[in-house]
Protein backbone atom coordinates (compact mmCIF):
# COMPACT_ATOMS: atom_id res chain seq x y z
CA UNK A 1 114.61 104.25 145.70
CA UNK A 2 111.50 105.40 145.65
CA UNK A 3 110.14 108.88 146.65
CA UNK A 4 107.37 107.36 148.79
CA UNK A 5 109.69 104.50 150.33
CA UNK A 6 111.82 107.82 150.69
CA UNK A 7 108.97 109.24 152.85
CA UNK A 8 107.98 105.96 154.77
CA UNK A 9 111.90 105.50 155.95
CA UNK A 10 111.87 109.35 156.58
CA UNK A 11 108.75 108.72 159.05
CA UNK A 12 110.27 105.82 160.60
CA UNK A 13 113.89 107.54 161.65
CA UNK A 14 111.66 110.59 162.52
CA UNK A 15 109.90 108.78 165.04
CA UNK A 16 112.88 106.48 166.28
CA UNK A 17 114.72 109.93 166.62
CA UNK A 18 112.22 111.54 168.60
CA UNK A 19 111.62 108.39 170.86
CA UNK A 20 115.00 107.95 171.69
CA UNK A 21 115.29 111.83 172.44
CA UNK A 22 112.24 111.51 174.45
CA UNK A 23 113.90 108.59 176.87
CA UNK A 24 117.03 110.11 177.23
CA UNK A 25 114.96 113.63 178.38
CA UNK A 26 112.91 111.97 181.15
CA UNK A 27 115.85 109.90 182.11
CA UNK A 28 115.11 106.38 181.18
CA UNK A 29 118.33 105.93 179.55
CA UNK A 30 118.56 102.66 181.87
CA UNK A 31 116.07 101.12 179.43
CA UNK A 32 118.46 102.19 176.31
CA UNK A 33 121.31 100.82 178.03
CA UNK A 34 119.51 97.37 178.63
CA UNK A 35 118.52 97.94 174.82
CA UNK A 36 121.34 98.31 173.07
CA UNK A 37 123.00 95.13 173.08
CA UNK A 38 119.93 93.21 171.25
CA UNK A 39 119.49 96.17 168.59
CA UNK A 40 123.53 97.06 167.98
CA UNK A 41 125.06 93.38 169.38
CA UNK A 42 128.91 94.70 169.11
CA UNK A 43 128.48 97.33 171.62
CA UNK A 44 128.96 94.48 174.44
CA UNK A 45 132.92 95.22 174.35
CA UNK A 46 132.42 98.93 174.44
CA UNK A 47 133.09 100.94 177.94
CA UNK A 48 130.23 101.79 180.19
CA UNK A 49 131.24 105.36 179.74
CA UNK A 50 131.72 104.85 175.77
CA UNK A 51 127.75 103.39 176.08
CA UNK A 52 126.77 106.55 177.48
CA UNK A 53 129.12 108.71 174.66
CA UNK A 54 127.28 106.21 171.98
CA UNK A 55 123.26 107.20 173.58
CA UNK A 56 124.05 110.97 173.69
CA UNK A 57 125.43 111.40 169.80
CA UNK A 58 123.28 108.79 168.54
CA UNK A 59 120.51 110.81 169.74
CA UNK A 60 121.74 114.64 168.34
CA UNK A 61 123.01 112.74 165.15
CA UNK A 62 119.43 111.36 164.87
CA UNK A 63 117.71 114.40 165.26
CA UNK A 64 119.92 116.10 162.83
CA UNK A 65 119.89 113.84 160.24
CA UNK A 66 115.77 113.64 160.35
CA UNK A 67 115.84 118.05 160.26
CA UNK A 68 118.16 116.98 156.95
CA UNK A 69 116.50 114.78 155.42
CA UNK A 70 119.60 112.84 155.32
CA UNK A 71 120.32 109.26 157.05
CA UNK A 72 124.14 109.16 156.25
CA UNK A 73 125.25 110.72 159.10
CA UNK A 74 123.31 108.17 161.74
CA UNK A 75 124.90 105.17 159.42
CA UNK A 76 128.36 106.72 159.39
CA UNK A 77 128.41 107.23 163.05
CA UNK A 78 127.21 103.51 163.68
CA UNK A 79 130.31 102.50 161.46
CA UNK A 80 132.38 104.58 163.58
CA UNK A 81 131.21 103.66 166.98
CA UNK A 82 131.65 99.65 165.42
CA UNK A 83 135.01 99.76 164.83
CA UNK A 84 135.53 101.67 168.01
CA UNK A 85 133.59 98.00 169.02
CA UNK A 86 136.01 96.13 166.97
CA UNK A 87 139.57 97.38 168.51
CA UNK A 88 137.96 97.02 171.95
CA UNK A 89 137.27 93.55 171.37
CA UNK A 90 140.89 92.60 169.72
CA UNK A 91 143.42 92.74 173.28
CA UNK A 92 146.05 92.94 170.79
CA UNK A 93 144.84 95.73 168.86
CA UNK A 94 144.05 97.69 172.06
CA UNK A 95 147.25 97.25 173.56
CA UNK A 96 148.96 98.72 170.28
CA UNK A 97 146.71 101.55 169.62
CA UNK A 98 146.83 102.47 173.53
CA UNK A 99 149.99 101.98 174.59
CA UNK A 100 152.22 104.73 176.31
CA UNK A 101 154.55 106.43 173.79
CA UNK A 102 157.84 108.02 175.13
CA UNK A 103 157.80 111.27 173.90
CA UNK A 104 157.04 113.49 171.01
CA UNK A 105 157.22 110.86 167.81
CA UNK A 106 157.55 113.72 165.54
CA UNK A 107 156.18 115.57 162.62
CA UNK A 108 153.76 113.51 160.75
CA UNK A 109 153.51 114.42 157.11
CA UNK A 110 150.65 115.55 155.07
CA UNK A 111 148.80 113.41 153.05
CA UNK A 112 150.03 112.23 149.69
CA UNK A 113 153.24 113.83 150.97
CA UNK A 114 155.02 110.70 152.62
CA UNK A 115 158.40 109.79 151.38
């Protein structure tokens, strides 16, 4: 890439950072709730208190990543928030990675240490 597509993309997430921050200070975050399912479509089968979770680090990761210079962090937390997205939407999946355990299930090994 480019160092002046570099700069353009840096502007960009610079401003999207700051706008976001700036909604969420003077408390529209009703309009980023109505929002967010056109711009990130899988958050429809996230909790209403996992939307809220999603707004409030999207916005410090934002900011952070813009005082870096780096964009990784905003796409890695998108990934993570999607397949939060993706077990939410699968009952099955849910049901396994929620249900009650009985008990301790013991020590779990290191990796690269599994026998």
């Amino acid at each position: 890439m480019r160092v002046d597509q570099m700069e353009r993309d840096a502007t960009v997430v610079d401003f999207t950072a700051r706008l976001l921050t700036g909604l969420v200070r003077t408390g529209n975050i009703d309009a980023l709730h109505q929002a967010l399912p056109e711009a990130l479509p899988w958050t429809t089968f996230l909790p209403e208190a996992d939307i809220d979770t999603l707004i409030s680090e999207l916005v410090a990761t934002a900011s952070g990543a813009v005082a870096l210079d780096n964009l990784a962090p905003i796409a890695l937390l998108l990934t993570q928030w999607r397949h939060s997205a993706e077990v939410y939407a699968d009952p099955a999946l849910l049901a396994i990675l929620t249900r009650d355990h009985e008990g301790d299930l013991g020590p779990v090994p290191a990796p690269g240490t599994a026998e």
